[in-house]
Every structure is written in C-alpha cells, then in structure tokens.
Protein backbone atom coordinates (compact mmCIF):
# COMPACT_ATOMS: atom_id res chain seq x y z
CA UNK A 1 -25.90 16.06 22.02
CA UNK A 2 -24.41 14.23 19.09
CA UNK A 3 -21.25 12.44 19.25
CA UNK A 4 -18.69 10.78 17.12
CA UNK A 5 -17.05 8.19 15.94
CA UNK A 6 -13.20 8.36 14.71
CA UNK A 7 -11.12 6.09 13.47
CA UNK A 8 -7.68 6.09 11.93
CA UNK A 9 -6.64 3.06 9.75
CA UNK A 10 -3.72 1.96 8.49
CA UNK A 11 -4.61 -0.84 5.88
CA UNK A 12 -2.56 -3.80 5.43
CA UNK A 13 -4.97 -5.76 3.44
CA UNK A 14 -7.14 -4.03 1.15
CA UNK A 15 -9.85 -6.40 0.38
CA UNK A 16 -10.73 -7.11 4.30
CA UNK A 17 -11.06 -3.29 4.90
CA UNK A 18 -13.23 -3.31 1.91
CA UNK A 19 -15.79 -6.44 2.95
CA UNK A 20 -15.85 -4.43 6.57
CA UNK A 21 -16.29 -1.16 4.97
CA UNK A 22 -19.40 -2.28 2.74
CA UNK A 23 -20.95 -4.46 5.84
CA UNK A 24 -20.63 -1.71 8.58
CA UNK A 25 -22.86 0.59 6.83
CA UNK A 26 -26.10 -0.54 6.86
CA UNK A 27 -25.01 -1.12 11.24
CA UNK A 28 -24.21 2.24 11.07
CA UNK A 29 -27.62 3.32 9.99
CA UNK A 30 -29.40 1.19 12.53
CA UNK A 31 -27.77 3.02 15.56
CA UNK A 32 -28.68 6.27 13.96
CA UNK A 33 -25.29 7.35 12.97
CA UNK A 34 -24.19 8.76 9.35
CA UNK A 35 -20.93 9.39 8.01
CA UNK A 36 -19.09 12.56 7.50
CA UNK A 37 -15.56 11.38 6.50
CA UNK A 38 -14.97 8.44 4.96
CA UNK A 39 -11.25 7.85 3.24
CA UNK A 40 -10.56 10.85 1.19
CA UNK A 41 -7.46 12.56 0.53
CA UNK A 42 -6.06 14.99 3.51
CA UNK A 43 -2.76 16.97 4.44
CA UNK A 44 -0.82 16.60 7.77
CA UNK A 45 -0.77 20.72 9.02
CA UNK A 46 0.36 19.88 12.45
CA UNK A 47 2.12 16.99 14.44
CA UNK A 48 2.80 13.20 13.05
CA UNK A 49 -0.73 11.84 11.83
CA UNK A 50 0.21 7.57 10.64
CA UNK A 51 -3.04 6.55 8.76
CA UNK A 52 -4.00 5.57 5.47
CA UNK A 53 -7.78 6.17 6.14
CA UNK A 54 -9.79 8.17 8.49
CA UNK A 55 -13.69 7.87 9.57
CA UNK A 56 -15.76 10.12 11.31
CA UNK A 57 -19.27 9.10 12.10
CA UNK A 58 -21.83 11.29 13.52
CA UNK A 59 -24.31 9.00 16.26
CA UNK A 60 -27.45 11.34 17.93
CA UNK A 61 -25.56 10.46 21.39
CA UNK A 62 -22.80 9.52 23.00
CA UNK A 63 -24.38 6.56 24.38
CA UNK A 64 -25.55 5.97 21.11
CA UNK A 65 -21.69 5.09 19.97
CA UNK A 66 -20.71 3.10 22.48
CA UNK A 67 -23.74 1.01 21.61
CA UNK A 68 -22.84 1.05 18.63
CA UNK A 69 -19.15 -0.53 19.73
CA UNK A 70 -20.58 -2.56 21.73
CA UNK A 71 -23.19 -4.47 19.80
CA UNK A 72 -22.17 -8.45 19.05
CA UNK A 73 -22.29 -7.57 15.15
CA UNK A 74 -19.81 -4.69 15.35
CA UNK A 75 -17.76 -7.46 16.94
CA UNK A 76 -17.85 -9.35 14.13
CA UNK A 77 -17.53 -6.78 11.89
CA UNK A 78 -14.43 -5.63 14.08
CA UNK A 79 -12.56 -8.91 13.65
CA UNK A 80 -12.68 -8.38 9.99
CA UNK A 81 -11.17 -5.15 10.21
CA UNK A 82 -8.63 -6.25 12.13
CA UNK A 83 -7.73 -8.60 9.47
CA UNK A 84 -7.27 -5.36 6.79
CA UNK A 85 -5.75 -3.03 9.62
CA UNK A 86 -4.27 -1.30 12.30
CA UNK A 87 -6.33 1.20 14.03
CA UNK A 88 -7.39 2.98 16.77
CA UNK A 89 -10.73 4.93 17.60
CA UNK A 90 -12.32 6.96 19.89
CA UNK A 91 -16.02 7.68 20.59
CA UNK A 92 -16.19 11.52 21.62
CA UNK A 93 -18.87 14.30 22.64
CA UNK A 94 -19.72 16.91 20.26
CA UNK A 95 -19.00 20.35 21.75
CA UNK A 96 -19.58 21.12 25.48
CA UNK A 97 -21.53 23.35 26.98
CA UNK A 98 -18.78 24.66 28.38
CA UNK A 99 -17.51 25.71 24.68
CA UNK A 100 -20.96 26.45 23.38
C-alpha cells in the first residue's frame, strides 16, 4: 500500500530551503518515492493552516518512508532544512482497508 510523505514549511531562509529542495530529490527517487505537491499556490477552506510550502511525496510503502526519514543522508539533508525552516511532517498510510 503506498504511503506518504507531508510536510508543511514555513521558510525563514530562502536559499537553505532551496539547496535542500534541489539535493532531496534525487534521495527521493532512490527510496522509490515521487512527488505530488511540491510548493504551489493553495487556499485555506477550513481551520488555521501556518505554512508557506507544502510537500506531499508518494513512497510504494509505509516502511518505505520511514526509511526514507531515517537514512543518515536525509539527516543531513534535514539539518539544512532546518536552517531555511520551520516544519513539521508526518509519514502516513494511503487509504485503509477499512475505507476501501
């Protein structure tokens, strides 16, 4: 079952989001994952939503993510995003059997 990657940024330094952006890729590949949202312009329709930037990245698994998260370059890669922003993620399950 796929899974997912999400991540809401709020950028405080431009340049370091950009340099983490354009190395992350290429790790995102090699876990099997592929984006579906990545920035773009969006509208608030419900509740408070505080981020610049959003990313959603499909992985072929769950465990697949958490791999991903896990891996010493993401950590690395991590630290510069840090440096460009404040976010939070969550890895998360496609849909459930129980809502198929």
């Amino acid at each position: 079952m796929s899974a997912y990657f999400v991540i809401n940024l709020k950028v405080t330094n431009p340049s370091k989001v950009e340099q983490y952006s354009d190395e992350v890729a290429s790790l995102v590949e090699e876990f099997g994952g592929r984006y579906l949202v990545r920035g773009g312009n969006y509208d608030v329709l419900e509740g408070k939503w505080d981020a610049d930037r959003v990313v959603v990245v499909e992985f072929p698994s769950f465990e697949a993510v958490k791999s991903f998260h896990a891996s010493g370059r993401y950590a690395y890669l991590h630290k510069i995003c840090t440096e460009g922003a404040v976010s939070s993620a969550i890895a998360i399950e496609g849909v459930s059997p129980l809502y198929a």
